[in-house]
Protein backbone atom coordinates (compact mmCIF):
# COMPACT_ATOMS: atom_id res chain seq x y z
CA UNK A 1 11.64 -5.98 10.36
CA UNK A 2 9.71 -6.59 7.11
CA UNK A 3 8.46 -4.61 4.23
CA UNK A 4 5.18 -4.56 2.39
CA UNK A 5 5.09 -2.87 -0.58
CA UNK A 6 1.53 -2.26 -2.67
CA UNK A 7 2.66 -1.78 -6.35
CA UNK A 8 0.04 0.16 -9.39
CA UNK A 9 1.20 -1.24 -12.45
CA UNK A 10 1.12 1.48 -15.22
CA UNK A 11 -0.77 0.05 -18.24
CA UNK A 12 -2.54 2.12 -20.78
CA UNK A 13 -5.66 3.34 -20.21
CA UNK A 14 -5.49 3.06 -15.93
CA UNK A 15 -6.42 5.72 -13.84
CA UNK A 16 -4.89 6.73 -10.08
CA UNK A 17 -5.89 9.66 -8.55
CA UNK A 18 -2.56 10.64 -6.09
CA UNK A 19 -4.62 12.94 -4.18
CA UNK A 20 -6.82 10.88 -2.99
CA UNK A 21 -4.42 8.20 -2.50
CA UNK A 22 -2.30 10.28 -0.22
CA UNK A 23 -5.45 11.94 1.74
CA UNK A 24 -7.63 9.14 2.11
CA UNK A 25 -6.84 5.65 0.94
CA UNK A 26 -3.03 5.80 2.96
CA UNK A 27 -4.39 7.22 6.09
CA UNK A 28 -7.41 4.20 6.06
CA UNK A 29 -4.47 1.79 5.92
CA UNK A 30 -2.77 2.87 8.49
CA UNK A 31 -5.37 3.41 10.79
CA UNK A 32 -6.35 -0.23 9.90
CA UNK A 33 -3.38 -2.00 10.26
CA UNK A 34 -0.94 0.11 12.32
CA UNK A 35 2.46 0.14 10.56
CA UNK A 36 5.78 1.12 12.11
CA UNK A 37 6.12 3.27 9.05
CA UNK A 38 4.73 4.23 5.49
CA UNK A 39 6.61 6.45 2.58
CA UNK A 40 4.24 6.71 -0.36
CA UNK A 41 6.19 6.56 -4.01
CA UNK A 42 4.75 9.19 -6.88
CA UNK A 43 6.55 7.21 -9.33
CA UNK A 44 8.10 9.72 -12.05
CA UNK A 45 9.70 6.92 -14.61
CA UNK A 46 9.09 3.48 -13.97
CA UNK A 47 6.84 0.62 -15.02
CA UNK A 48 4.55 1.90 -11.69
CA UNK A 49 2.19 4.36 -11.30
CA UNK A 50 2.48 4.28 -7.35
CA UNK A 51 3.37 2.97 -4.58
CA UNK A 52 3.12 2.54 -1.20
CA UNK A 53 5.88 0.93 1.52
CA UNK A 54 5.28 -0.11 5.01
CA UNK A 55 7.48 -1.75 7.47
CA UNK A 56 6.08 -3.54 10.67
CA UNK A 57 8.08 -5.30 13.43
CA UNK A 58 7.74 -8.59 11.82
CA UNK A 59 5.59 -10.82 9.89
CA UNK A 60 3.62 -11.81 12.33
CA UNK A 61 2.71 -8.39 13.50
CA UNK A 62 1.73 -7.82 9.71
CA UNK A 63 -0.59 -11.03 9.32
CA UNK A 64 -2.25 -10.10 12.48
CA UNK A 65 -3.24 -6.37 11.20
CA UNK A 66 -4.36 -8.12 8.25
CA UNK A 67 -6.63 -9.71 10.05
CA UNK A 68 -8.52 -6.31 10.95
CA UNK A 69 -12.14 -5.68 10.72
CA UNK A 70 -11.41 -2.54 8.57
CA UNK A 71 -9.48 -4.42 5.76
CA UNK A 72 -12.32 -4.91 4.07
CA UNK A 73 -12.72 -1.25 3.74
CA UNK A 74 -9.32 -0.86 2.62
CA UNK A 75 -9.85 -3.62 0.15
CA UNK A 76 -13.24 -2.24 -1.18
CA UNK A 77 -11.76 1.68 -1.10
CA UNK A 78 -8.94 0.72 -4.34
CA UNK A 79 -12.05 1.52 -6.13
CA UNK A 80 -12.38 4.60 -5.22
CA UNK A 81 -8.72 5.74 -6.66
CA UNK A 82 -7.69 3.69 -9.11
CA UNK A 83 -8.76 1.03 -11.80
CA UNK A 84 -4.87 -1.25 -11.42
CA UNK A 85 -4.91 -4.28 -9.26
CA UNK A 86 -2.29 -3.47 -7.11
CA UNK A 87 0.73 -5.99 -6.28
CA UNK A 88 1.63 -6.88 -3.19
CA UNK A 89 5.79 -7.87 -2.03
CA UNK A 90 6.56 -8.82 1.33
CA UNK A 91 10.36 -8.29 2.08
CA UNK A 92 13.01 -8.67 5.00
CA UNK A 93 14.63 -5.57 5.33
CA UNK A 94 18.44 -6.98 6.17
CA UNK A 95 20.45 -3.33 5.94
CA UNK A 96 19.58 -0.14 6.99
């Protein structure tokens, strides 16, 4: 099982609306690439503004739902939400 994680860098002066996140942008990612699971992260203190966490079956499974004709939407709909470029981390989950 493996994790993908989209981190929002907080910097001054960047923008991320968390409603529209959570409503719109999330739901267009999962409907694009399927995940097993995906918690969202309204980050309170941190050097992150957001976050979102994903877990798929294995790597493979995630670099084929990459490949999906709507990732382009998700890629072009960041714009819509917030001005950060997000960062991505791919992890093996190996507890829990």
């Amino acid at each position: 099982m493996i994790r993908v994680s989209v981190l929002y860098p907080s910097a001054e002066g960047s923008t991320f609306n968390h409603d529209y996140y959570r409503t719109t942008h999330v739901p267009l990612v999962a409907k694009a690439w399927s995940p097993v699971g995906t918690q969202i992260d309204k980050v309170i203190n941190g050097p992150y503004e957001a976050a979102v966490h994903m877990t798929f079956d294995s790597l493979e499974v995630f670099q084929s739902a990459m490949a999906s004709p709507l990732t382009g939407d998700v890629m072009a709909d960041v714009a819509n939400y917030t001005n950060i470029t997000p960062v991505m981390q791919i992890s093996e989950i190996i507890e829990g």
